[in-house]
PDB file of N, CA and C in Angstrom:
ATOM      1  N   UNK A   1     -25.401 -25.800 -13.217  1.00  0.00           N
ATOM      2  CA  UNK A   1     -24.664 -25.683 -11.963  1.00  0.00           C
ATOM      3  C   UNK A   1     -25.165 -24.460 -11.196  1.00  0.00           C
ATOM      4  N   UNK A   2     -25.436 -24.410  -9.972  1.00  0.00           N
ATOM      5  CA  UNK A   2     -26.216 -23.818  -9.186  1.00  0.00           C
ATOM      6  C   UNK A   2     -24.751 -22.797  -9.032  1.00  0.00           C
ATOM      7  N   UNK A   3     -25.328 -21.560  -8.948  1.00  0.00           N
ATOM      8  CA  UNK A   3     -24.472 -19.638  -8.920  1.00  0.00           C
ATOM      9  C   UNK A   3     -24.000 -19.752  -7.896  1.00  0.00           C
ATOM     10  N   UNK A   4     -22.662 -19.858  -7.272  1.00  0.00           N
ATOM     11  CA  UNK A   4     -21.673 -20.031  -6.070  1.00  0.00           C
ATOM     12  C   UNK A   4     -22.313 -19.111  -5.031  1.00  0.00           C
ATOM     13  N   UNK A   5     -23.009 -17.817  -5.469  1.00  0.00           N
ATOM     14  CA  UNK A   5     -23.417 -17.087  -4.476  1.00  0.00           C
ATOM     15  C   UNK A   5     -24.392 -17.506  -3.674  1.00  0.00           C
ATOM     16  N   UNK A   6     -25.006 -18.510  -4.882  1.00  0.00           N
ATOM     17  CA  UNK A   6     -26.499 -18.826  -3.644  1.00  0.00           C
ATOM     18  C   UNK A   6     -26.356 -20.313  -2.767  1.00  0.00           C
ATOM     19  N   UNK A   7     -24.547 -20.872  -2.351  1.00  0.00           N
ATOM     20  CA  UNK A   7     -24.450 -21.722  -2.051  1.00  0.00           C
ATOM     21  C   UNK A   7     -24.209 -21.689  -0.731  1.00  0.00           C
ATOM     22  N   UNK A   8     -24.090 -22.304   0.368  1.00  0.00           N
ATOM     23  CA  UNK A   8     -24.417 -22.263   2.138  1.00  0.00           C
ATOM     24  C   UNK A   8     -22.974 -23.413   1.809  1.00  0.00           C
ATOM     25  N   UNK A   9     -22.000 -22.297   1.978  1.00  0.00           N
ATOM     26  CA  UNK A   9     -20.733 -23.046   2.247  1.00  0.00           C
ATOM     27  C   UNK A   9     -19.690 -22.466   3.627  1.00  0.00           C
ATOM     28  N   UNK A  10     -19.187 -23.875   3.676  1.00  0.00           N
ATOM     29  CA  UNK A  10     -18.755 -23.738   5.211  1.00  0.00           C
ATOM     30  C   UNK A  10     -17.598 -22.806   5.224  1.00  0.00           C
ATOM     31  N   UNK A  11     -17.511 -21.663   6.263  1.00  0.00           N
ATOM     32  CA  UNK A  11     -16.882 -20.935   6.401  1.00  0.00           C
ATOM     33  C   UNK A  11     -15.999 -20.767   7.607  1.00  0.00           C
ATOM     34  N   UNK A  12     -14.979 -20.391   7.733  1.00  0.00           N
ATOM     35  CA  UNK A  12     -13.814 -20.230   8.594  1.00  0.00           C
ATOM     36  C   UNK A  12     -12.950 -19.167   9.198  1.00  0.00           C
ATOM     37  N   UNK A  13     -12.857 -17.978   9.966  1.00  0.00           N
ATOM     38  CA  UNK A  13     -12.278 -16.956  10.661  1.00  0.00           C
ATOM     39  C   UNK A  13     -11.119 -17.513  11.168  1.00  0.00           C
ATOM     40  N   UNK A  14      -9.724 -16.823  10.491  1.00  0.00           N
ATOM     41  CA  UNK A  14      -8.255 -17.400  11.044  1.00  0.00           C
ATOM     42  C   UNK A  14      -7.618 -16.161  11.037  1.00  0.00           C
ATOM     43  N   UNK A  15      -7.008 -16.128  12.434  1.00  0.00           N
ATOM     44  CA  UNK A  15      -6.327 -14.829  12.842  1.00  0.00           C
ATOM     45  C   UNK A  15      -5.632 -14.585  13.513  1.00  0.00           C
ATOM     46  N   UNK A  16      -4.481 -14.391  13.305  1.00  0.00           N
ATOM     47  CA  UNK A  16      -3.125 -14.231  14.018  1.00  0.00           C
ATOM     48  C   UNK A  16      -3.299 -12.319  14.558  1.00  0.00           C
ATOM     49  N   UNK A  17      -2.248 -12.216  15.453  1.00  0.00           N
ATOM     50  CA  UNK A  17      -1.825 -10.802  15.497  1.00  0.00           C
ATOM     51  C   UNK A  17      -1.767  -9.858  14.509  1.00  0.00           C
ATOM     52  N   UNK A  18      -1.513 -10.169  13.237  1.00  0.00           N
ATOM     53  CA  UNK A  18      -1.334  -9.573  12.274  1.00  0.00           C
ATOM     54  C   UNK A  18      -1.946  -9.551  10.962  1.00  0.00           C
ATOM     55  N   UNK A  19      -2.990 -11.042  11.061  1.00  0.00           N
ATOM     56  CA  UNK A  19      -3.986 -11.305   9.958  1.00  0.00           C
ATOM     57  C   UNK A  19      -5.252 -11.382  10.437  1.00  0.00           C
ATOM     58  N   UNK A  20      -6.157 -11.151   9.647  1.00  0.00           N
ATOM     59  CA  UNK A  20      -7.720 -11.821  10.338  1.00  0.00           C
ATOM     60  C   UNK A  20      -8.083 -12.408   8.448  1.00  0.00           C
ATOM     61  N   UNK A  21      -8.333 -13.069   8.350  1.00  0.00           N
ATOM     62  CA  UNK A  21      -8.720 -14.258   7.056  1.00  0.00           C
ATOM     63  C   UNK A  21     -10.143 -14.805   7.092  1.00  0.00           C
ATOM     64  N   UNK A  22     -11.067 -14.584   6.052  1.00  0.00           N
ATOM     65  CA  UNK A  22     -12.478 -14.768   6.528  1.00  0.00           C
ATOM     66  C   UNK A  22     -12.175 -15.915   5.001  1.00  0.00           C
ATOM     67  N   UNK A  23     -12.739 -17.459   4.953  1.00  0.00           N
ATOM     68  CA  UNK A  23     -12.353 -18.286   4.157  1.00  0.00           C
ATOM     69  C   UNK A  23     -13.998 -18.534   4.038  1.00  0.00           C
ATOM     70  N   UNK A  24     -14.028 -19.507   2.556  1.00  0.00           N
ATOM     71  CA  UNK A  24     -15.404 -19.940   2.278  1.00  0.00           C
ATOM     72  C   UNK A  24     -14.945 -21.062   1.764  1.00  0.00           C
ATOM     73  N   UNK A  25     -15.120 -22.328   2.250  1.00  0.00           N
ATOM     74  CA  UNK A  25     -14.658 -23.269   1.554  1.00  0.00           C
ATOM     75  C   UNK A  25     -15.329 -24.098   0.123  1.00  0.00           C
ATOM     76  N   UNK A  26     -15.128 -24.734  -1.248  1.00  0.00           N
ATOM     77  CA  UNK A  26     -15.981 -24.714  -2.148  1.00  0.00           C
ATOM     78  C   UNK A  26     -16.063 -25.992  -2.107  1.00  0.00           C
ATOM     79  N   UNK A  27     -14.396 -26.942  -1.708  1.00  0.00           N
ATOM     80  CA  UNK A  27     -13.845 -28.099  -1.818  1.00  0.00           C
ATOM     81  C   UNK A  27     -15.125 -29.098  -1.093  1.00  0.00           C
ATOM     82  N   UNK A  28     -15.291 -29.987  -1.367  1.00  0.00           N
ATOM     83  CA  UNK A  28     -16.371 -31.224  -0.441  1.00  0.00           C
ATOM     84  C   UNK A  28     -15.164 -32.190   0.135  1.00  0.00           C
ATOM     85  N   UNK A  29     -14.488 -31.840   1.785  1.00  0.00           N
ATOM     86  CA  UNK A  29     -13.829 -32.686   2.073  1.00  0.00           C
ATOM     87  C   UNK A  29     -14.218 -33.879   2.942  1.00  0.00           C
ATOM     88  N   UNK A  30     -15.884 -33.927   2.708  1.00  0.00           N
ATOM     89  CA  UNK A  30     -16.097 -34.756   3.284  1.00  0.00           C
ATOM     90  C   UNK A  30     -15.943 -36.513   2.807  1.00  0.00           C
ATOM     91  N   UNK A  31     -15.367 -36.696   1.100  1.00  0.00           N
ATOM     92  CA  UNK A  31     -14.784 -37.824   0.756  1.00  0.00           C
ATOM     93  C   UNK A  31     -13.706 -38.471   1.446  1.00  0.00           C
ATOM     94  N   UNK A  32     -12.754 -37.601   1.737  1.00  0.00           N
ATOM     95  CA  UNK A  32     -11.999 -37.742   3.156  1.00  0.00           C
ATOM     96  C   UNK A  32     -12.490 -38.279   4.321  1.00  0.00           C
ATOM     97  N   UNK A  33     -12.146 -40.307   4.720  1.00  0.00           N
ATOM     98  CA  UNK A  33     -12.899 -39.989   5.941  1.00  0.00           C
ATOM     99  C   UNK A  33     -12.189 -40.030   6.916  1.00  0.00           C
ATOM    100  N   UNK A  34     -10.745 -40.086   6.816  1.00  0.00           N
ATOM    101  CA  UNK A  34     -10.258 -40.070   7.977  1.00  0.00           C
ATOM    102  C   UNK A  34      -9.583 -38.372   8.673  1.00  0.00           C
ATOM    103  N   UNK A  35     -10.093 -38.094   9.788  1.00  0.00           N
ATOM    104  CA  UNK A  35      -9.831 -36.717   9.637  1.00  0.00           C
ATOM    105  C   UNK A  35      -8.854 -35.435   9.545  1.00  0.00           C
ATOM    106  N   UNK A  36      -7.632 -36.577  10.215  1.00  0.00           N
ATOM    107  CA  UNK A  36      -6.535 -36.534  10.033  1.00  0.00           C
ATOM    108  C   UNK A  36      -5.883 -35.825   8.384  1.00  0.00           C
ATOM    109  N   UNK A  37      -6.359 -37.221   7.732  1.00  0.00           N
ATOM    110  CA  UNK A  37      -5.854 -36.759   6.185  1.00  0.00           C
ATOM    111  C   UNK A  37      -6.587 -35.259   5.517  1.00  0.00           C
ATOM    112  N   UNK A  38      -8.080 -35.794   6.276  1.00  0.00           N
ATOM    113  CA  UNK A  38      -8.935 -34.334   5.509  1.00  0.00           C
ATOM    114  C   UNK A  38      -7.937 -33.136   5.764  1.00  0.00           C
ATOM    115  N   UNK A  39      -7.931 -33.082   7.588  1.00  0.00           N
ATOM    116  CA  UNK A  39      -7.109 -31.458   7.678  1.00  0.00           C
ATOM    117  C   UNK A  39      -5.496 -31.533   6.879  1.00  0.00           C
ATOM    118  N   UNK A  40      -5.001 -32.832   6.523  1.00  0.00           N
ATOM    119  CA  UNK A  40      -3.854 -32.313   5.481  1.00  0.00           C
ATOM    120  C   UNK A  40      -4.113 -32.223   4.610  1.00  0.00           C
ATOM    121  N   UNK A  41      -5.172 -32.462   3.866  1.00  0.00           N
ATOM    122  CA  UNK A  41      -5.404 -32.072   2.550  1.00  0.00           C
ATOM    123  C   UNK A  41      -6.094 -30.137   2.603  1.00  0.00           C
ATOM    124  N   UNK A  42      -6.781 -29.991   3.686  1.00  0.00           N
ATOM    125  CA  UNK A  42      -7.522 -28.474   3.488  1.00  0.00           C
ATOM    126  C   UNK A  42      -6.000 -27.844   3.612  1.00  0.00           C
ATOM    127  N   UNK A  43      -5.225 -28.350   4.143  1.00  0.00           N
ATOM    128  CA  UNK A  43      -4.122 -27.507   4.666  1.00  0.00           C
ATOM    129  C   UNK A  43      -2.823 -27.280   3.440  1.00  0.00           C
ATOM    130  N   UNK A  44      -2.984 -28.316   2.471  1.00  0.00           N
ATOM    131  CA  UNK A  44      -1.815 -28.355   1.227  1.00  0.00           C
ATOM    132  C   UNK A  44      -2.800 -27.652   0.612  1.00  0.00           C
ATOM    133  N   UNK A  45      -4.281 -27.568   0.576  1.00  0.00           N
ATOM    134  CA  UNK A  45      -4.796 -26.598  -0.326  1.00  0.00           C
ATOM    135  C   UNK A  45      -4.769 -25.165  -0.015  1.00  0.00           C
ATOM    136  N   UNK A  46      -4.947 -24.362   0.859  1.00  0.00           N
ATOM    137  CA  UNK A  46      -5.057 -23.318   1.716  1.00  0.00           C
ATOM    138  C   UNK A  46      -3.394 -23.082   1.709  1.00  0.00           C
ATOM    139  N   UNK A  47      -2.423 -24.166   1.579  1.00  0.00           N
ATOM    140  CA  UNK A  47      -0.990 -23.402   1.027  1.00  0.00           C
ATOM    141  C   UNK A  47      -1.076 -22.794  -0.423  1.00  0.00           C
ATOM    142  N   UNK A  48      -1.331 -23.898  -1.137  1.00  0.00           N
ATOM    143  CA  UNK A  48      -1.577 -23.712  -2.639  1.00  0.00           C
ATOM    144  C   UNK A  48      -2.294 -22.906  -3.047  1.00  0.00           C
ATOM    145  N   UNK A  49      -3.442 -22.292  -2.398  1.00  0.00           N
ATOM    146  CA  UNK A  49      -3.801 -21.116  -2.513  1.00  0.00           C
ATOM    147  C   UNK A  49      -3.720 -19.552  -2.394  1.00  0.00           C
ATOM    148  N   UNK A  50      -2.749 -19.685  -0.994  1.00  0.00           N
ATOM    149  CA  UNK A  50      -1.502 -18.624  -0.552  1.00  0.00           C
ATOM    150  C   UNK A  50      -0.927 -18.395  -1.551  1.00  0.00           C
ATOM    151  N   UNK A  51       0.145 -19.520  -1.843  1.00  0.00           N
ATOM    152  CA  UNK A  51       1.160 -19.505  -2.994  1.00  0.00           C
ATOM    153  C   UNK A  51       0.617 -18.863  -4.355  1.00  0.00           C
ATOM    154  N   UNK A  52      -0.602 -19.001  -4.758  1.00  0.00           N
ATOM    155  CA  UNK A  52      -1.028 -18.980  -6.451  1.00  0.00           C
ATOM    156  C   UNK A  52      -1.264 -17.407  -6.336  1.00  0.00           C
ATOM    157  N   UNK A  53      -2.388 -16.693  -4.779  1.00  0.00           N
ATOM    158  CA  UNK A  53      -2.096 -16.039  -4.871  1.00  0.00           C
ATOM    159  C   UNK A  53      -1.134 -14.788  -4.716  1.00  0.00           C
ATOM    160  N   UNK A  54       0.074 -15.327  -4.153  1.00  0.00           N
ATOM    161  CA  UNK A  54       1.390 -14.425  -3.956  1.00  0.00           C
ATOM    162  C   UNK A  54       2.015 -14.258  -5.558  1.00  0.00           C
ATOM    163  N   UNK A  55       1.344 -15.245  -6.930  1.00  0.00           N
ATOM    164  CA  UNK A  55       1.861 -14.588  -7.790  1.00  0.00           C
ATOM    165  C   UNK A  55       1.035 -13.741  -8.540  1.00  0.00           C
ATOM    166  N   UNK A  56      -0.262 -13.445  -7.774  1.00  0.00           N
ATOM    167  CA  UNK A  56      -1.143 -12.263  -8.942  1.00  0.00           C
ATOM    168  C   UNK A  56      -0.949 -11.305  -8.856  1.00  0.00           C
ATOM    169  N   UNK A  57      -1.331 -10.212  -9.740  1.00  0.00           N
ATOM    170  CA  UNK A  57      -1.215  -8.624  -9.532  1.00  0.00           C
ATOM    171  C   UNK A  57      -2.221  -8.287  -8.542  1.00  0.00           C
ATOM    172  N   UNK A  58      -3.055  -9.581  -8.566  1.00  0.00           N
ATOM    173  CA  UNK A  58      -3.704  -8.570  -7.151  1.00  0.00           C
ATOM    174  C   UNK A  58      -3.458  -8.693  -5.751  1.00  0.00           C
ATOM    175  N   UNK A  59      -2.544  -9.434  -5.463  1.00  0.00           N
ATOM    176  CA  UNK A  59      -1.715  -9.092  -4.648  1.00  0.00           C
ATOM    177  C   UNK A  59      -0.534  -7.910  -4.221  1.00  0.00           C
ATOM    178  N   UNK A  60      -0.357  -7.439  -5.836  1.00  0.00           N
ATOM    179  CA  UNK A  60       0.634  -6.673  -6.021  1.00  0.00           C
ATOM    180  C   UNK A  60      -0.124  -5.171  -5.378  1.00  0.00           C
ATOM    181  N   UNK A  61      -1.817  -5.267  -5.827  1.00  0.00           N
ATOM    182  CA  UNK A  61      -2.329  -4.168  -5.986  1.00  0.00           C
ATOM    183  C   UNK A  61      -2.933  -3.997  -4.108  1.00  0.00           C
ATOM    184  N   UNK A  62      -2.784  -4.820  -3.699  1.00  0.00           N
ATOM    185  CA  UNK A  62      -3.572  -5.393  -2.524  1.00  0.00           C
ATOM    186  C   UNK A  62      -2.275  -4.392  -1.379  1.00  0.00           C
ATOM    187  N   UNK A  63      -0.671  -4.922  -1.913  1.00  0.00           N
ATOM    188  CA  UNK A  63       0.046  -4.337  -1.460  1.00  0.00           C
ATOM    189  C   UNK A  63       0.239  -2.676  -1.183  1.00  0.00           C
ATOM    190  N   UNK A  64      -0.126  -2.497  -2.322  1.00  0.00           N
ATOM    191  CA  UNK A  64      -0.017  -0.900  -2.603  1.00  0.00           C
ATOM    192  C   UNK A  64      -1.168   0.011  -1.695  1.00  0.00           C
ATOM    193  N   UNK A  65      -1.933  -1.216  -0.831  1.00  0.00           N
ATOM    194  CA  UNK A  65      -3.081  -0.370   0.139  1.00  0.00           C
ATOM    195  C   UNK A  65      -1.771   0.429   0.984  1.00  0.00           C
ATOM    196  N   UNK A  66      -0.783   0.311   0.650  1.00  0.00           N
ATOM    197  CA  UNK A  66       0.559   0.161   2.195  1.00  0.00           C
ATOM    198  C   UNK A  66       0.960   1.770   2.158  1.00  0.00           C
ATOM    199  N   UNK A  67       1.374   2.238   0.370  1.00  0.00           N
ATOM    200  CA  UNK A  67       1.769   3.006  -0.353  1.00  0.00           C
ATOM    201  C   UNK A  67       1.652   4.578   0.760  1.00  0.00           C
TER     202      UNK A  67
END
């Protein structure tokens, strides 16, 4: 399996007032063909990914930039 670093994956800048989010996507949603479903599926994933990481410590530690 080819080293994630040396892979040309599609990337995404999302930014509210208060966030700027630089994303790399790994997922192939191009099995998805209708496009509709694709963006609900990137979008239950990109929750699920929020969520998994709101329970790590490195979030915890991420917080403490605040301290």
């Amino acid at each position: 399996m080819e080293d994630i670093d040396n892979l040309l994956l599609p990337e995404i800048n999302l930014e509210t007032d208060d966030i700027i989010m630089n994303i790399a996507v790994k997922k192939d949603y191009s099995v998805i063909e209708d496009i509709d479903q694709r963006k609900e599926e990137f979008i239950k994933d990109l929750k699920a990914f929020i969520e998994e990481f709101s329970q790590t410590e490195e979030s915890k530690e991420f917080m403490k930039y605040y301290d």
